[in-house]
Protein backbone atom coordinates (compact mmCIF):
# COMPACT_ATOMS: atom_id res chain seq x y z
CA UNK A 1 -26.73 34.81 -23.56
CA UNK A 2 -28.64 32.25 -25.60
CA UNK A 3 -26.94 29.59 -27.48
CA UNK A 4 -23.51 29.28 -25.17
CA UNK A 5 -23.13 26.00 -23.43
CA UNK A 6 -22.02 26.99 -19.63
CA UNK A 7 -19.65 24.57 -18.52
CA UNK A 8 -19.59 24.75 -14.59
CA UNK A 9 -15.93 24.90 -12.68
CA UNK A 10 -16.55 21.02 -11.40
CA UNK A 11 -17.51 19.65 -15.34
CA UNK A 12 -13.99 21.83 -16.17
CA UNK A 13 -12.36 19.62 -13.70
CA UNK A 14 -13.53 16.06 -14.20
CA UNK A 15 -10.96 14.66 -16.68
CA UNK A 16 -7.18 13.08 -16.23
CA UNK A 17 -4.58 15.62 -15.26
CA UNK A 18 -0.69 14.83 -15.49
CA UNK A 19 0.92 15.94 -13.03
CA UNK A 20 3.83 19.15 -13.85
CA UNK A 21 5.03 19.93 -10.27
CA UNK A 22 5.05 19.54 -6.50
CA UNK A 23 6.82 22.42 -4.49
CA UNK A 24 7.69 24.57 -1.80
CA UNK A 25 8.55 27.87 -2.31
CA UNK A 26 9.15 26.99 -6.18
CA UNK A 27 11.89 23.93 -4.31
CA UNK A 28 10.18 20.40 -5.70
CA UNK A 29 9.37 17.55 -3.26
CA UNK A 30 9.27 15.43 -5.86
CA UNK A 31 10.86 14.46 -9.17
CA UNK A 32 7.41 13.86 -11.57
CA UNK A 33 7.44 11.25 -13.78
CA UNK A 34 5.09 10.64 -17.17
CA UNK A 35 2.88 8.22 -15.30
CA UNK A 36 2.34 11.02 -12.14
CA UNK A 37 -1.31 11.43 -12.63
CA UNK A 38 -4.81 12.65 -11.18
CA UNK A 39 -8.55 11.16 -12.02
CA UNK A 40 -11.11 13.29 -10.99
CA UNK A 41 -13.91 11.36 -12.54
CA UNK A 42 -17.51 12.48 -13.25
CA UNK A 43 -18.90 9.74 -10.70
CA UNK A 44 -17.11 11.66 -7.51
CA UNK A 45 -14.43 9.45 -7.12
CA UNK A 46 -10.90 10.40 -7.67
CA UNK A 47 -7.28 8.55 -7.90
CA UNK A 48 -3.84 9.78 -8.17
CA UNK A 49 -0.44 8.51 -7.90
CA UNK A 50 2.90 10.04 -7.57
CA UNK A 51 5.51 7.56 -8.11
CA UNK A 52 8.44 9.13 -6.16
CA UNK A 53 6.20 9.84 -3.15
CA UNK A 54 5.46 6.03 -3.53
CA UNK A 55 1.18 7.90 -3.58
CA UNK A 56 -1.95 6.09 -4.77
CA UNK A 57 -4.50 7.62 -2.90
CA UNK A 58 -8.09 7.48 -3.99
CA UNK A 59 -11.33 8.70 -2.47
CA UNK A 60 -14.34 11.00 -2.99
CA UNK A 61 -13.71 14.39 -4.62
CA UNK A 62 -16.00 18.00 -4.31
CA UNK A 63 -15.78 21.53 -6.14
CA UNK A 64 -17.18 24.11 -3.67
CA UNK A 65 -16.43 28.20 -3.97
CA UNK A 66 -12.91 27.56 -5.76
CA UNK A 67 -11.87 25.44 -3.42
CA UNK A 68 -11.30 20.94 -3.90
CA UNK A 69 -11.92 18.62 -1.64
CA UNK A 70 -10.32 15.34 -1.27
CA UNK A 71 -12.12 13.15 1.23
CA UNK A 72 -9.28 9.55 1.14
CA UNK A 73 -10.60 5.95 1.47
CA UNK A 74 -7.53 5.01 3.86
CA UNK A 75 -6.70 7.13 6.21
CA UNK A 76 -10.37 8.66 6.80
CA UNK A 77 -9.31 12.21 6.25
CA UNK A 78 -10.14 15.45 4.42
CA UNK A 79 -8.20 17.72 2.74
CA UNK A 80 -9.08 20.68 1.22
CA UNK A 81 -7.00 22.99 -1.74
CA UNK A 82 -7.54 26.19 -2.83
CA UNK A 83 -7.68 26.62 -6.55
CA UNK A 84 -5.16 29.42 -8.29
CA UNK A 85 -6.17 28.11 -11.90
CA UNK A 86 -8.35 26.26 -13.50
CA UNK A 87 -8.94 26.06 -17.38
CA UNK A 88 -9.43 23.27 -19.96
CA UNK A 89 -5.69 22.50 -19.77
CA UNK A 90 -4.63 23.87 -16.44
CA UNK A 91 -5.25 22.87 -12.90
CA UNK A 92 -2.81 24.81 -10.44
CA UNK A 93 -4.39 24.50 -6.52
CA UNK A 94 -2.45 25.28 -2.81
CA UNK A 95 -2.44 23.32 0.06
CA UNK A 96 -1.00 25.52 2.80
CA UNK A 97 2.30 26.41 1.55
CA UNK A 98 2.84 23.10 -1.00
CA UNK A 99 2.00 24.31 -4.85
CA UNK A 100 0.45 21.54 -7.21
CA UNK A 101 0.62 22.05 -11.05
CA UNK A 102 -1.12 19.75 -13.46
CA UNK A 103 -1.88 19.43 -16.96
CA UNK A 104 -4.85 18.27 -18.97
CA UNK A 105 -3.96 14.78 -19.89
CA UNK A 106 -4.70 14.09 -23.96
């Protein structure tokens, strides 16, 4: 296939995602607010914050086999999400049973 530009599933993900939804068995944790948002920047490094969960976490971020790992500055910890979607405007991913939804950020 000559002339289409691959884009790998980690370049699909480095951008700023908004935040949709937080749940449990379709239940929200959280009410999300407009300024709820994700970095995953090109450099590694990601930073989120979730207002209600009073959140701003930031860290080191990896794309391996559908799967996105977030290694956090403070506490020294790993966690690790299984990806259900990913597309140019979508980024749905699991964490045992808690179900994040974002959106592409414009």
């Amino acid at each position: 296939m000559y002339g289409c530009n691959h884009i790998s599933e980690r370049e699909m993900a480095i951008g700023k995602w908004q935040f949709s939804e937080i749940s449990i068995h379709d239940t929200a944790l959280y009410q999300i607010l407009e300024t709820d948002f994700m970095d995953l920047n090109a450099d590694s490094t990601f930073y989120y914050e979730i207002t209600q969960a009073n959140k701003k976490m930031e860290g080191t971020w990896k794309y391996n086999n559908h799967q996105l790992y977030l290694k956090y500055s403070k506490p020294d910890t790993t966690r690790v999400f299984d990806i259900e979607i990913l597309s140019k405007s979508d980024l749905i991913f699991n964490e045992n049973e808690k179900h994040f939804i974002l959106k592409r950020s414009e």
